[in-house]
PDB file of N, CA and C in Angstrom:
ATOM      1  N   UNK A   1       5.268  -8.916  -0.936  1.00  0.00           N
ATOM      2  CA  UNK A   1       4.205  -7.928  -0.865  1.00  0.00           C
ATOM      3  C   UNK A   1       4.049  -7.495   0.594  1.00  0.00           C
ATOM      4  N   UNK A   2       4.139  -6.623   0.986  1.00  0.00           N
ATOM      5  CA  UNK A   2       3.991  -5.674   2.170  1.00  0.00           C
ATOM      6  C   UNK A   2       2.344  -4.992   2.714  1.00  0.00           C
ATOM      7  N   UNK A   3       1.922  -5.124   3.702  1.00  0.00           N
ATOM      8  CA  UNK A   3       0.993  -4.545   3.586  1.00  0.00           C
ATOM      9  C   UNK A   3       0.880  -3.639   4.588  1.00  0.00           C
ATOM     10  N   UNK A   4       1.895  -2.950   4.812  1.00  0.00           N
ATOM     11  CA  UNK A   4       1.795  -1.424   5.175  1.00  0.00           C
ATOM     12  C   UNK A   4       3.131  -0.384   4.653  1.00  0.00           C
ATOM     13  N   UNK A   5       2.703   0.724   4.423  1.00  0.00           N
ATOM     14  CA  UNK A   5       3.897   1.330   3.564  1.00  0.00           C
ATOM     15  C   UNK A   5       4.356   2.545   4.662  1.00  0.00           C
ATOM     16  N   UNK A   6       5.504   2.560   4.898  1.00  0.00           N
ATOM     17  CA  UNK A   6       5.782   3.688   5.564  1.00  0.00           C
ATOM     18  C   UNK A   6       6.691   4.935   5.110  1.00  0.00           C
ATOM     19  N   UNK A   7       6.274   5.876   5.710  1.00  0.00           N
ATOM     20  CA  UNK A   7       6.687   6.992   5.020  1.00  0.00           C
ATOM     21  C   UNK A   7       7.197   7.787   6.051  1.00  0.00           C
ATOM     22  N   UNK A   8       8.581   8.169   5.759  1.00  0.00           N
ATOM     23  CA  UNK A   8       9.395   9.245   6.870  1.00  0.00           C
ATOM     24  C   UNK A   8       9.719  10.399   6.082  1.00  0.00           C
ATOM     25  N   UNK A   9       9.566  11.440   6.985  1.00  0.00           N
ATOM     26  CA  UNK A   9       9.572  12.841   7.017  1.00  0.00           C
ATOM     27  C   UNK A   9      10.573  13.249   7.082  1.00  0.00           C
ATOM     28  N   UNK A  10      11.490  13.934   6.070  1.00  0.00           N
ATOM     29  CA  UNK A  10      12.789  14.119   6.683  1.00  0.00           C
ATOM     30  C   UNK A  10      13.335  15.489   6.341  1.00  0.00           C
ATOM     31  N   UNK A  11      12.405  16.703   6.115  1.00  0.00           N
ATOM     32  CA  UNK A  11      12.616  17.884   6.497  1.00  0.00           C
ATOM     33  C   UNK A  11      10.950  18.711   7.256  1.00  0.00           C
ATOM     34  N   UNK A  12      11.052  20.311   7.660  1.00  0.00           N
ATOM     35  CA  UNK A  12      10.242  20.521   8.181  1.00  0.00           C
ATOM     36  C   UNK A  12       9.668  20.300   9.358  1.00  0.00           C
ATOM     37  N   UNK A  13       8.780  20.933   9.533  1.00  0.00           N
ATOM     38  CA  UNK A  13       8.438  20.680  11.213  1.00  0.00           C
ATOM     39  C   UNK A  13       7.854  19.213  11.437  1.00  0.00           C
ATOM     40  N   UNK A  14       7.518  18.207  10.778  1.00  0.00           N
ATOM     41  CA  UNK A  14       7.111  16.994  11.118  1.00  0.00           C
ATOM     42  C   UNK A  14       8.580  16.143  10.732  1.00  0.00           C
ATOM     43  N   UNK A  15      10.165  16.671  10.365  1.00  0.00           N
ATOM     44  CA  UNK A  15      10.953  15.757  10.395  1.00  0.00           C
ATOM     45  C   UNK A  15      11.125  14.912  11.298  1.00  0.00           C
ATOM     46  N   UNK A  16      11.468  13.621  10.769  1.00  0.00           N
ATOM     47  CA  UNK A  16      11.231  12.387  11.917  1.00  0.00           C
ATOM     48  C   UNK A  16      10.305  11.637  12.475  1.00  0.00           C
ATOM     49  N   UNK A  17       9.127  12.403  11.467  1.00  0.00           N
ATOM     50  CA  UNK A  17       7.503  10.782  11.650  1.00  0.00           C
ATOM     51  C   UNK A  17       7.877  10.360  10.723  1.00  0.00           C
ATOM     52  N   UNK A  18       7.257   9.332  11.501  1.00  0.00           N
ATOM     53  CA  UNK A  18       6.930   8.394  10.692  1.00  0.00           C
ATOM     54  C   UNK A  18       5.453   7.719  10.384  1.00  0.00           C
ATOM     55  N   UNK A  19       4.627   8.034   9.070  1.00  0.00           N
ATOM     56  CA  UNK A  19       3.431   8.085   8.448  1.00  0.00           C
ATOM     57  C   UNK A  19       3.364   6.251   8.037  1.00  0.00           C
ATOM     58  N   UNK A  20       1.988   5.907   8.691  1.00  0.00           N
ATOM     59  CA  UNK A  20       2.246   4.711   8.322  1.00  0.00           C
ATOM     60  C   UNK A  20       0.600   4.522   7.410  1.00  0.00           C
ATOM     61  N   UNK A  21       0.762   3.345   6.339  1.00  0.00           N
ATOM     62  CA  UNK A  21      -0.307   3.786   5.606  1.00  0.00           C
ATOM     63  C   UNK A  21      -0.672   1.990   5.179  1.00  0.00           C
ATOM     64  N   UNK A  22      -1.759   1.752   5.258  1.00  0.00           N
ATOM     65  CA  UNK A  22      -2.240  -0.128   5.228  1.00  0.00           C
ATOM     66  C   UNK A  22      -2.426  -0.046   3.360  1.00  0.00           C
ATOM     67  N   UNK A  23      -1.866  -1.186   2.790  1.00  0.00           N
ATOM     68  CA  UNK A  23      -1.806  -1.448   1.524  1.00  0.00           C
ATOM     69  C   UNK A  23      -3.022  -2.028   0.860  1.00  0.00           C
ATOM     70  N   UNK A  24      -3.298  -2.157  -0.219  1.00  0.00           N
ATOM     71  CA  UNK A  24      -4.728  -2.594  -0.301  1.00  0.00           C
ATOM     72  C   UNK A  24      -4.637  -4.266  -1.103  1.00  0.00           C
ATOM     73  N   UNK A  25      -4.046  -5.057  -0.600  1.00  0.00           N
ATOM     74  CA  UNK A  25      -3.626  -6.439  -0.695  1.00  0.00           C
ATOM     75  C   UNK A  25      -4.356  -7.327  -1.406  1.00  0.00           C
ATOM     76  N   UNK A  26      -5.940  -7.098  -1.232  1.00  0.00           N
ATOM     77  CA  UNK A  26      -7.241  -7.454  -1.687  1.00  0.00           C
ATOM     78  C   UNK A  26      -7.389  -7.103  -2.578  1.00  0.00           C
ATOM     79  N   UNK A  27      -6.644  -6.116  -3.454  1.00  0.00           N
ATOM     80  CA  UNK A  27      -7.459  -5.394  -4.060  1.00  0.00           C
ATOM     81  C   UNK A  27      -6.783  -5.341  -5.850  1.00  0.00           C
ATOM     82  N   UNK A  28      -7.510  -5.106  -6.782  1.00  0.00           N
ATOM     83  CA  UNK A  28      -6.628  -5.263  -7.981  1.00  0.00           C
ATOM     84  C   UNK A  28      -5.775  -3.710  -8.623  1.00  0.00           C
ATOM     85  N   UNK A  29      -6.746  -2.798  -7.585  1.00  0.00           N
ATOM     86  CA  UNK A  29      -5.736  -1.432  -7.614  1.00  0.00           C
ATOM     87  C   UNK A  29      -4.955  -1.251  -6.838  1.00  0.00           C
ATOM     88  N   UNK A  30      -3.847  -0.080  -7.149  1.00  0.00           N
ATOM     89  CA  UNK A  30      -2.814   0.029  -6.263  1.00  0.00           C
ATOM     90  C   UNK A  30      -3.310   0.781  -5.528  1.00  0.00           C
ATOM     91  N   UNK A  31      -2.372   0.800  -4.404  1.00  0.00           N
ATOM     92  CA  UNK A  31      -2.486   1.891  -2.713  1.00  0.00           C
ATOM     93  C   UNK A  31      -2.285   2.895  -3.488  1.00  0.00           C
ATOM     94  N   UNK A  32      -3.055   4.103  -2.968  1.00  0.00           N
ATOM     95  CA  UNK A  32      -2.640   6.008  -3.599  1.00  0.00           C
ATOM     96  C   UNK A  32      -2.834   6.639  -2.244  1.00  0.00           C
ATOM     97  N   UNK A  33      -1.015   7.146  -2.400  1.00  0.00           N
ATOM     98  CA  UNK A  33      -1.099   7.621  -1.106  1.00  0.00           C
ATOM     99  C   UNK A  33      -1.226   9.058  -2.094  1.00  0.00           C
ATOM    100  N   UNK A  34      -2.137  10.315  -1.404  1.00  0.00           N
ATOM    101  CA  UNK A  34      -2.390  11.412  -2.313  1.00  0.00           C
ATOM    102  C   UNK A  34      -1.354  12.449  -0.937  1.00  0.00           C
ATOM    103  N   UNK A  35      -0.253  13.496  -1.630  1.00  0.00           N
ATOM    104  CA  UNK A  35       0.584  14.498  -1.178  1.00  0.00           C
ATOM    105  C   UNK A  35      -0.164  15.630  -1.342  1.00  0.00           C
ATOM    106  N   UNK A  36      -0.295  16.819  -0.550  1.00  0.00           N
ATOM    107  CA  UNK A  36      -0.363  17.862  -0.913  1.00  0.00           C
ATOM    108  C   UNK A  36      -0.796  19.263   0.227  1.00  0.00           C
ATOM    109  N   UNK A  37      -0.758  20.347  -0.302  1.00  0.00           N
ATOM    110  CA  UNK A  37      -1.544  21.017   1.364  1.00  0.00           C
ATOM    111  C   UNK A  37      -2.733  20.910   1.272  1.00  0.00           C
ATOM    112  N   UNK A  38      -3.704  20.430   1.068  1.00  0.00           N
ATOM    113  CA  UNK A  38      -4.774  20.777   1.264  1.00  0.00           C
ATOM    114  C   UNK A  38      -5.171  19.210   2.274  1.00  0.00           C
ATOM    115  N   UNK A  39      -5.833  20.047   3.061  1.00  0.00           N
ATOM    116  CA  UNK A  39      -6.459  19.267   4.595  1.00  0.00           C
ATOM    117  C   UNK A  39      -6.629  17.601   4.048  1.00  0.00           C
ATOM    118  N   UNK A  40      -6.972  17.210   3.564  1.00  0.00           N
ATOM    119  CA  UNK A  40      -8.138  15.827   3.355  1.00  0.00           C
ATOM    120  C   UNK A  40      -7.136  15.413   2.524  1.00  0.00           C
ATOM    121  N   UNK A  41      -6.196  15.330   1.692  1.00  0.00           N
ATOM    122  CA  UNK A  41      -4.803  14.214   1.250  1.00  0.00           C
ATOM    123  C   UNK A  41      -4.061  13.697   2.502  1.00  0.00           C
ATOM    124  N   UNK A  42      -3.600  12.427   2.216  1.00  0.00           N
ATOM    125  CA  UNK A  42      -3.396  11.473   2.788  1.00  0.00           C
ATOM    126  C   UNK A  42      -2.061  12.028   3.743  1.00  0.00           C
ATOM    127  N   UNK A  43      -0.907  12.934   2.906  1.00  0.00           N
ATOM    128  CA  UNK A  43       0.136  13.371   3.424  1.00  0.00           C
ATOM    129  C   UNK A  43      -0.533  14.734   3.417  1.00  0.00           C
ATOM    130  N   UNK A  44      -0.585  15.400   4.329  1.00  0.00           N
ATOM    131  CA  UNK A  44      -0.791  17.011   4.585  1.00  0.00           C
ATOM    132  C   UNK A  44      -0.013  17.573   5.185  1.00  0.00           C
ATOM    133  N   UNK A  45       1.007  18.502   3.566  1.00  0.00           N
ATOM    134  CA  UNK A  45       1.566  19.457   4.406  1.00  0.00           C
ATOM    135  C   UNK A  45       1.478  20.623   4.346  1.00  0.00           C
ATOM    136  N   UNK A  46       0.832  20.815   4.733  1.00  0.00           N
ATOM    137  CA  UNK A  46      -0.223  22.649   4.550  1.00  0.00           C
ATOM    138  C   UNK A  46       0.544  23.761   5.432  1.00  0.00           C
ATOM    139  N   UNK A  47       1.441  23.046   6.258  1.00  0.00           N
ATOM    140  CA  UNK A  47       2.834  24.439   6.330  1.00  0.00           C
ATOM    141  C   UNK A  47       4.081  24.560   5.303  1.00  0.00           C
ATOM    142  N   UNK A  48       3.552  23.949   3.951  1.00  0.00           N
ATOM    143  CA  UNK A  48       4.760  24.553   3.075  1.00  0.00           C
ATOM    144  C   UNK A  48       3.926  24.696   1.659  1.00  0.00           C
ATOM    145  N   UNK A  49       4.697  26.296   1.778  1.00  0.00           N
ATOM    146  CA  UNK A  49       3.911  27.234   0.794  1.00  0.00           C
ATOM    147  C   UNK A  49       4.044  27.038  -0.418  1.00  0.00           C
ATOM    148  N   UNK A  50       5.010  26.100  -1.011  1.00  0.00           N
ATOM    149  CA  UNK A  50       5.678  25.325  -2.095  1.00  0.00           C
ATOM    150  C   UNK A  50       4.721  24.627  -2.686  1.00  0.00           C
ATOM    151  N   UNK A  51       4.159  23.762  -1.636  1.00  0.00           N
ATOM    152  CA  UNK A  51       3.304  22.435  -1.735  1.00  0.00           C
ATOM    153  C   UNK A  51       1.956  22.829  -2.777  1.00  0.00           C
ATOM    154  N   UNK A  52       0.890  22.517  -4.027  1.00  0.00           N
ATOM    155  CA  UNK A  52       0.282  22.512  -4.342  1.00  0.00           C
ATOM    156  C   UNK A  52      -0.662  21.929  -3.475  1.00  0.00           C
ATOM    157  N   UNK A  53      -2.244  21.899  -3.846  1.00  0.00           N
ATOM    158  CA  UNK A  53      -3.013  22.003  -3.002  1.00  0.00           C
ATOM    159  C   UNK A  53      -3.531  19.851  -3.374  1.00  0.00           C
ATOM    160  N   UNK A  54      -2.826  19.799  -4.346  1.00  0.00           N
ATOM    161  CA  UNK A  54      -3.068  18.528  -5.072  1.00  0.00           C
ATOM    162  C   UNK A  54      -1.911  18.064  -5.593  1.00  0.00           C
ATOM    163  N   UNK A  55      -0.584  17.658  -4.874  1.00  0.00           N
ATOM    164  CA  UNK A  55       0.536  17.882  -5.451  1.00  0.00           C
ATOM    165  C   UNK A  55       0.956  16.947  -5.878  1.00  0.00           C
ATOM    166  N   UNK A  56       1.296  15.678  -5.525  1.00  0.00           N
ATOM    167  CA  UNK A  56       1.671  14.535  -6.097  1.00  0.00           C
ATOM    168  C   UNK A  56       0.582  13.062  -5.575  1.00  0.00           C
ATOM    169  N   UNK A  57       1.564  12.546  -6.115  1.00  0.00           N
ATOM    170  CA  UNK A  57       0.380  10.586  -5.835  1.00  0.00           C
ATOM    171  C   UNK A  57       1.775   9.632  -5.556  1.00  0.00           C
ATOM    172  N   UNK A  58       1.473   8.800  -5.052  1.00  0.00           N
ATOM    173  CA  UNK A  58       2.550   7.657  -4.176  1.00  0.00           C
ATOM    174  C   UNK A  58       1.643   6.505  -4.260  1.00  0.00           C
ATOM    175  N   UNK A  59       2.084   5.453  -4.982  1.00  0.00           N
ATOM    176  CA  UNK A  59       0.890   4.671  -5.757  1.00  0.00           C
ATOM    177  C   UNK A  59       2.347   3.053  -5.291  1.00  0.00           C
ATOM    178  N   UNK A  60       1.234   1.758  -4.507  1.00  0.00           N
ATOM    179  CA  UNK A  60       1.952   0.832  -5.008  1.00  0.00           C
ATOM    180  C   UNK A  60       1.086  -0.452  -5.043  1.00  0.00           C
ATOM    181  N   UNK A  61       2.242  -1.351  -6.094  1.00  0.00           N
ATOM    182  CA  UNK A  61       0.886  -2.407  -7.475  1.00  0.00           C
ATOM    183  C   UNK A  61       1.876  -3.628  -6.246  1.00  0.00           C
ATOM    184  N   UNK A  62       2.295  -3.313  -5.324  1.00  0.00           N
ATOM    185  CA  UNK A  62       2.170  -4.889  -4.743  1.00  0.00           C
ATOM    186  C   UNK A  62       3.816  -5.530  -4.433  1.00  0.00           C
ATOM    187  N   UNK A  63       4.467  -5.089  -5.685  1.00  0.00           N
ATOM    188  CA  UNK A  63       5.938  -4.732  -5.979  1.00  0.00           C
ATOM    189  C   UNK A  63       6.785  -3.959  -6.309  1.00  0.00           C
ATOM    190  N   UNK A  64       5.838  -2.792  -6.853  1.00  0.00           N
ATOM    191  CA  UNK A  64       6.775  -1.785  -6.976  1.00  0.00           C
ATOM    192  C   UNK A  64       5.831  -0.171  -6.589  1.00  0.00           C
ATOM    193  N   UNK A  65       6.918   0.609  -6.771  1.00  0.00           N
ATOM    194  CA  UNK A  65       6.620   1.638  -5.865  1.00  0.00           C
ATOM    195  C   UNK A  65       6.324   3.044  -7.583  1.00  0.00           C
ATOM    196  N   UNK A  66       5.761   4.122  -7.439  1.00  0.00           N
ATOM    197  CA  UNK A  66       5.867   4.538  -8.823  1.00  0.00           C
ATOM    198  C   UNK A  66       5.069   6.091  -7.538  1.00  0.00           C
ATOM    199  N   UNK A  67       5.921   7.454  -8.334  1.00  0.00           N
ATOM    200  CA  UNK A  67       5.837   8.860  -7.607  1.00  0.00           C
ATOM    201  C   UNK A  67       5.141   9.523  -8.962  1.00  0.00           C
ATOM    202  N   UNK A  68       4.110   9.978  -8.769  1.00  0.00           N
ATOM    203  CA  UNK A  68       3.488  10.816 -10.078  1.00  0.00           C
ATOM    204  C   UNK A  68       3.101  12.602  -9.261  1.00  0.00           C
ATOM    205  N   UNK A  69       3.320  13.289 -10.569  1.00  0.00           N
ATOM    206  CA  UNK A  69       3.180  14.535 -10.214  1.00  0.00           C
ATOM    207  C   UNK A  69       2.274  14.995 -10.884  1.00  0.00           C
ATOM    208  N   UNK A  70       0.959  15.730 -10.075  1.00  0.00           N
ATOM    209  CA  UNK A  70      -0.451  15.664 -10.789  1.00  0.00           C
ATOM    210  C   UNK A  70      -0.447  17.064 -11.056  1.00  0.00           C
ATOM    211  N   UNK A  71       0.408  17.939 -11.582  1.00  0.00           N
ATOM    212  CA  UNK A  71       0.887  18.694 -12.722  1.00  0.00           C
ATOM    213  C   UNK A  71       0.760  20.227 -11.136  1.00  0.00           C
ATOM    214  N   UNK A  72       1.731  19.737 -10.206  1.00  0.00           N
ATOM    215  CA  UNK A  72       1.519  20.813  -9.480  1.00  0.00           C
ATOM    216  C   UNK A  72       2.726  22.250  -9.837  1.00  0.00           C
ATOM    217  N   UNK A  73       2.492  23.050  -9.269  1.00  0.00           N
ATOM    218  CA  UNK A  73       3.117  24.536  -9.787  1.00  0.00           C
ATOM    219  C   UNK A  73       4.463  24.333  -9.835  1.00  0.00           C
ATOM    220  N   UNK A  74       5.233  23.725  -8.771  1.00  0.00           N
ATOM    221  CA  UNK A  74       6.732  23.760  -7.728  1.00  0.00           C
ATOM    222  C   UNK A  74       7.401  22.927  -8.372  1.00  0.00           C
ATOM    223  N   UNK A  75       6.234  21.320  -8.811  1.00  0.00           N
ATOM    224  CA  UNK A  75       7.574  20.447  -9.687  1.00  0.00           C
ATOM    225  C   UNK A  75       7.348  19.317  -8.368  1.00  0.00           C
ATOM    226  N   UNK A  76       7.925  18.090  -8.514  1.00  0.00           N
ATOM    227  CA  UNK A  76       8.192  16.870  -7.647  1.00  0.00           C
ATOM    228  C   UNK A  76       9.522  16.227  -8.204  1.00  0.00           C
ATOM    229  N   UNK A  77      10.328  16.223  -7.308  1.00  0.00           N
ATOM    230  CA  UNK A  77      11.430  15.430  -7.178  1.00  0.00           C
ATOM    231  C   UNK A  77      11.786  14.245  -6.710  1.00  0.00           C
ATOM    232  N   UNK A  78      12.436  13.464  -7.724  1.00  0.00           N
ATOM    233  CA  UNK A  78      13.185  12.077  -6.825  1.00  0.00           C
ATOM    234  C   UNK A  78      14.237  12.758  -6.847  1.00  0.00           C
ATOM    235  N   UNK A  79      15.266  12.890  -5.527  1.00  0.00           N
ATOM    236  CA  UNK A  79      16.306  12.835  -5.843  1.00  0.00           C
ATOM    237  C   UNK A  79      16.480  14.618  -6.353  1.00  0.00           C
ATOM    238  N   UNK A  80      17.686  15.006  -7.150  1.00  0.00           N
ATOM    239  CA  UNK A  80      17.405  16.249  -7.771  1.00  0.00           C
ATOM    240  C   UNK A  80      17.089  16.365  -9.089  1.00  0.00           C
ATOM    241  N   UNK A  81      16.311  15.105  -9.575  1.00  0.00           N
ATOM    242  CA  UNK A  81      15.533  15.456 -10.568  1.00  0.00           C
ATOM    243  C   UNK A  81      14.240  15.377 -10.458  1.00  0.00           C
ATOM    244  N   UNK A  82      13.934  16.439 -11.564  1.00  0.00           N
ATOM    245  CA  UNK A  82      12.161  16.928 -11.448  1.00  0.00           C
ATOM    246  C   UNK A  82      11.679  16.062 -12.419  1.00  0.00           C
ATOM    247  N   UNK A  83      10.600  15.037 -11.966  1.00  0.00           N
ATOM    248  CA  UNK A  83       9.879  14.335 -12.988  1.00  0.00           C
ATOM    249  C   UNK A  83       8.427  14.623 -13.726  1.00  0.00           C
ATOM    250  N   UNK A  84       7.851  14.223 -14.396  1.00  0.00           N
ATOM    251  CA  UNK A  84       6.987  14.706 -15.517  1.00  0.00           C
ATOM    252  C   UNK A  84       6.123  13.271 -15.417  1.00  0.00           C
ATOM    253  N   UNK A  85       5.128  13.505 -15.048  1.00  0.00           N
ATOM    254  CA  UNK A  85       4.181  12.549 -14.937  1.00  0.00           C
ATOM    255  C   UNK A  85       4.364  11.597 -13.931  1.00  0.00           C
ATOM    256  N   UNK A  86       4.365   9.827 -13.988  1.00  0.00           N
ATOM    257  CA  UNK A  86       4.671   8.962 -12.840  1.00  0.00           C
ATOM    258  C   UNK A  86       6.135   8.306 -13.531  1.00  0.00           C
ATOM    259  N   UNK A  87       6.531   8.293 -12.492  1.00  0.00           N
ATOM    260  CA  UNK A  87       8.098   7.628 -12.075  1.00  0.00           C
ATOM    261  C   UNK A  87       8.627   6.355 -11.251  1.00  0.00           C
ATOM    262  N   UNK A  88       8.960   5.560 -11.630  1.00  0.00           N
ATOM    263  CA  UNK A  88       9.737   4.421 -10.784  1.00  0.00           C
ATOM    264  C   UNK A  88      10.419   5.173  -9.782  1.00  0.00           C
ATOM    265  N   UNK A  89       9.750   4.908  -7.942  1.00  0.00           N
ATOM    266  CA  UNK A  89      10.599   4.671  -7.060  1.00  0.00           C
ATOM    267  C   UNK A  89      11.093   3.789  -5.969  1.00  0.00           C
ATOM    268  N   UNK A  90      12.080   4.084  -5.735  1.00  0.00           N
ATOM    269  CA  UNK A  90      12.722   2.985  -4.814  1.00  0.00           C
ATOM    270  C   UNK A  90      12.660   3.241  -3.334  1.00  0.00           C
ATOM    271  N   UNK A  91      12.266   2.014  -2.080  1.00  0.00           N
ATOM    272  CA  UNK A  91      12.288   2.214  -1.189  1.00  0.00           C
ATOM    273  C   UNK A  91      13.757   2.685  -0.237  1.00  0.00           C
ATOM    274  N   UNK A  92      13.643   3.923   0.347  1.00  0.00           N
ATOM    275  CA  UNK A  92      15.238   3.909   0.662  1.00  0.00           C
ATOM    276  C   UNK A  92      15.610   5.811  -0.501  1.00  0.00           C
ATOM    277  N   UNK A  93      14.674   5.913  -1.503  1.00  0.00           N
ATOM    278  CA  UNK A  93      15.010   7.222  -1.839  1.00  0.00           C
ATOM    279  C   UNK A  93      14.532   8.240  -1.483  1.00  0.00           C
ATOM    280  N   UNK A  94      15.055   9.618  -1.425  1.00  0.00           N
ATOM    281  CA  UNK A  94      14.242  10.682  -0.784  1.00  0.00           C
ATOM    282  C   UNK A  94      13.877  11.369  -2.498  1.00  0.00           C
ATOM    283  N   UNK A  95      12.360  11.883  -1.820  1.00  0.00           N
ATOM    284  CA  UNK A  95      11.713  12.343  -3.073  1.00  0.00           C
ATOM    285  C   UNK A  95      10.926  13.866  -2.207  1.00  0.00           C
ATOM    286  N   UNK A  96      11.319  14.824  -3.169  1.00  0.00           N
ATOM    287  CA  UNK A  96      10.630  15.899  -2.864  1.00  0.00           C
ATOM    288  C   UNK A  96       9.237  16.318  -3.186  1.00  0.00           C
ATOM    289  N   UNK A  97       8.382  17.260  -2.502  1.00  0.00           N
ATOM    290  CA  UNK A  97       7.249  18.253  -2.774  1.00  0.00           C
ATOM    291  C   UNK A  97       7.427  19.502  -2.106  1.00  0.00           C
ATOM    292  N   UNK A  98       7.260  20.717  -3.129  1.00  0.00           N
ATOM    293  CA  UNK A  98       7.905  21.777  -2.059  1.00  0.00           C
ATOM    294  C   UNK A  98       8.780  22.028  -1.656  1.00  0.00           C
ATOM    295  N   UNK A  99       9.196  21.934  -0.738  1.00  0.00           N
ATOM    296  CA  UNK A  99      10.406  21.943   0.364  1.00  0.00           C
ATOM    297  C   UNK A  99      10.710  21.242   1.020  1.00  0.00           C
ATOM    298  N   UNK A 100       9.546  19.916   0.971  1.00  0.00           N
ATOM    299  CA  UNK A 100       9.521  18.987   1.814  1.00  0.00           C
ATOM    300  C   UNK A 100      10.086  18.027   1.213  1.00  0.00           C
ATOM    301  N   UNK A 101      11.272  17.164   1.819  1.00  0.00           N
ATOM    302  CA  UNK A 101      11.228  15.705   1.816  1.00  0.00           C
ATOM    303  C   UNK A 101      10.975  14.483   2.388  1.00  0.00           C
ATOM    304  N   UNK A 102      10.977  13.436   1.833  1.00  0.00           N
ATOM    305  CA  UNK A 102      10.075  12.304   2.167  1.00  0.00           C
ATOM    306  C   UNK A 102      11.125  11.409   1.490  1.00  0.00           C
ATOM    307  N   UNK A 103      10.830   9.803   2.407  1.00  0.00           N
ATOM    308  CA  UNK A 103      11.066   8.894   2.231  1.00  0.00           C
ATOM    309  C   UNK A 103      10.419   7.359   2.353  1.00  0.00           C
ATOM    310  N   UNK A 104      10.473   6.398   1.079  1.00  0.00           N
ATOM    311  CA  UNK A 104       9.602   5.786   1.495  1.00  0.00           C
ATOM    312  C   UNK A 104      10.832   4.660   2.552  1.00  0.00           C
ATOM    313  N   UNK A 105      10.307   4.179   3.299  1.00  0.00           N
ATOM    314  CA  UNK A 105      11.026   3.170   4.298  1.00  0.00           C
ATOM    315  C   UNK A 105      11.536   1.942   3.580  1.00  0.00           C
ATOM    316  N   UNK A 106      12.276   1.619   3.847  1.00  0.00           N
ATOM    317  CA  UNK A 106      12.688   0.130   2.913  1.00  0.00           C
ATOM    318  C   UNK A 106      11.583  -0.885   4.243  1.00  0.00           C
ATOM    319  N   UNK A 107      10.670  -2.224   3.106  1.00  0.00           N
ATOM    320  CA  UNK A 107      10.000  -2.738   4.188  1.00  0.00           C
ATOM    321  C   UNK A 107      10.524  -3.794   4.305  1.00  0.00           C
ATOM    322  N   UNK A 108      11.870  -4.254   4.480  1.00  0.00           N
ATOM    323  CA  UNK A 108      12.037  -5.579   5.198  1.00  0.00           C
ATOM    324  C   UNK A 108      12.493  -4.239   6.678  1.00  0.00           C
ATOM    325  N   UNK A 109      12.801  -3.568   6.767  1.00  0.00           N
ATOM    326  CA  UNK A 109      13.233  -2.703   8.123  1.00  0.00           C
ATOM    327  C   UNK A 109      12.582  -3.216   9.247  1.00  0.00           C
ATOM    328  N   UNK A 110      11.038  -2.889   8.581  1.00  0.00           N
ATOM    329  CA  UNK A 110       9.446  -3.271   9.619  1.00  0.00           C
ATOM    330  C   UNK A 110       9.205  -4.880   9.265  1.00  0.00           C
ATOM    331  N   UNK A 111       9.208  -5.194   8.623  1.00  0.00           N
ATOM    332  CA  UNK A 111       8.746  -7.142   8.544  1.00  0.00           C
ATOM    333  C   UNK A 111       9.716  -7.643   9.368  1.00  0.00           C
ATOM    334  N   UNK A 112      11.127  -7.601   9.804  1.00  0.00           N
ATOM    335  CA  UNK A 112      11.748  -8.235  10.331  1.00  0.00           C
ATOM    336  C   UNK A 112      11.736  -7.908  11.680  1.00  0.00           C
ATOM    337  N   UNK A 113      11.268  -6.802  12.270  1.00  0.00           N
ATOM    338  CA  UNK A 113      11.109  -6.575  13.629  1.00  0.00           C
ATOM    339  C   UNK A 113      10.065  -7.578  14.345  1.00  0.00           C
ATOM    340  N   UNK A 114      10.244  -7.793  15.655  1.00  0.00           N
ATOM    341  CA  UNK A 114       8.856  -7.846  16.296  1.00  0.00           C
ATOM    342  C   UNK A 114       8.065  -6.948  16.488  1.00  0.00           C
ATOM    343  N   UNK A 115       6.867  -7.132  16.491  1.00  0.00           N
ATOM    344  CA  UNK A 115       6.052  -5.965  16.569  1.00  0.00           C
ATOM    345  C   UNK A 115       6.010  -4.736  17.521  1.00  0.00           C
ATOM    346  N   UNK A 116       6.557  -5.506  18.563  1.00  0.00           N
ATOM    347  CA  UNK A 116       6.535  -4.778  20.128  1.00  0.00           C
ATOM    348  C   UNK A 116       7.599  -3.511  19.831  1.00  0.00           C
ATOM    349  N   UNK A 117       9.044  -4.003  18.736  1.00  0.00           N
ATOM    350  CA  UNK A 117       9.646  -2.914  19.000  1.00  0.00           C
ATOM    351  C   UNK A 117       9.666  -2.160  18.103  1.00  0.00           C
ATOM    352  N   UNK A 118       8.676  -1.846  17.400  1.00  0.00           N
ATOM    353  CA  UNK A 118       8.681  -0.865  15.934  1.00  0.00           C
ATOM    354  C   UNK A 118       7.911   0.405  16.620  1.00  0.00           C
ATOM    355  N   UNK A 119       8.672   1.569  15.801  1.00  0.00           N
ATOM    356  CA  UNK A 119       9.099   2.955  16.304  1.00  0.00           C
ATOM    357  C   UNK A 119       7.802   3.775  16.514  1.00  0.00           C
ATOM    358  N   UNK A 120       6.364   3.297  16.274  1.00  0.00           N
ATOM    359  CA  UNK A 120       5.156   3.716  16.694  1.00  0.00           C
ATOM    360  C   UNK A 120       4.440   3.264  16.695  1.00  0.00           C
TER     361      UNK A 120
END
């Protein structure tokens, strides 16, 4: 169990952050990371015109990772398929919104570092 999830950017003008997000460990619900353009979701990408204003959810139960699409206009992708409701994903796949892609980080990457040398 991990308790921070990271998320890299890997098209668009923020390609190459890296979004880091604290897990809720305590807790008997999963982390919801919320995608979309509109200001106040967790991922905001409000420079792509693709993006719904409420576009997807990035949800994890502790062990696994699951991409749901909260029925936005454009569609959400793992991969080049478009999924329909929530989906099993894997750390290490790129998953679309929009135009944008995203990745979640594989987390032994960050657990095995020392702290001093991790990338932000």
């Amino acid at each position: 169990m991990a308790d921070e999830i990271v998320l890299a950017m890997m098209s668009g003008p923020q390609d190459g952050a890296l979004l880091s997000f604290e897990t809720l460990l305590d807790s008997d619900e999963p982390t919801e990371i919320t995608i979309g353009r509109r200001e106040g979701c967790d991922v905001s990408l409000s420079y792509d015109s693709q993006v719904s204003r409420d576009h997807a959810m990035l949800l994890y139960d502790g062990e696994q990772f699951w991409l749901e699409d909260n029925g936005s206009t454009n569609g959400t992708f793992i991969g080049d398929e478009k999924i329909t409701g929530r989906s099993e994903i894997q750390p290490g796949e790129l998953f679309r919104v929009g135009r944008t892609w995203l990745r979640i980080e594989p987390m032994t990457r960050f657990s095995t570092l020392d702290p001093d040398d991790l990338p932000f």
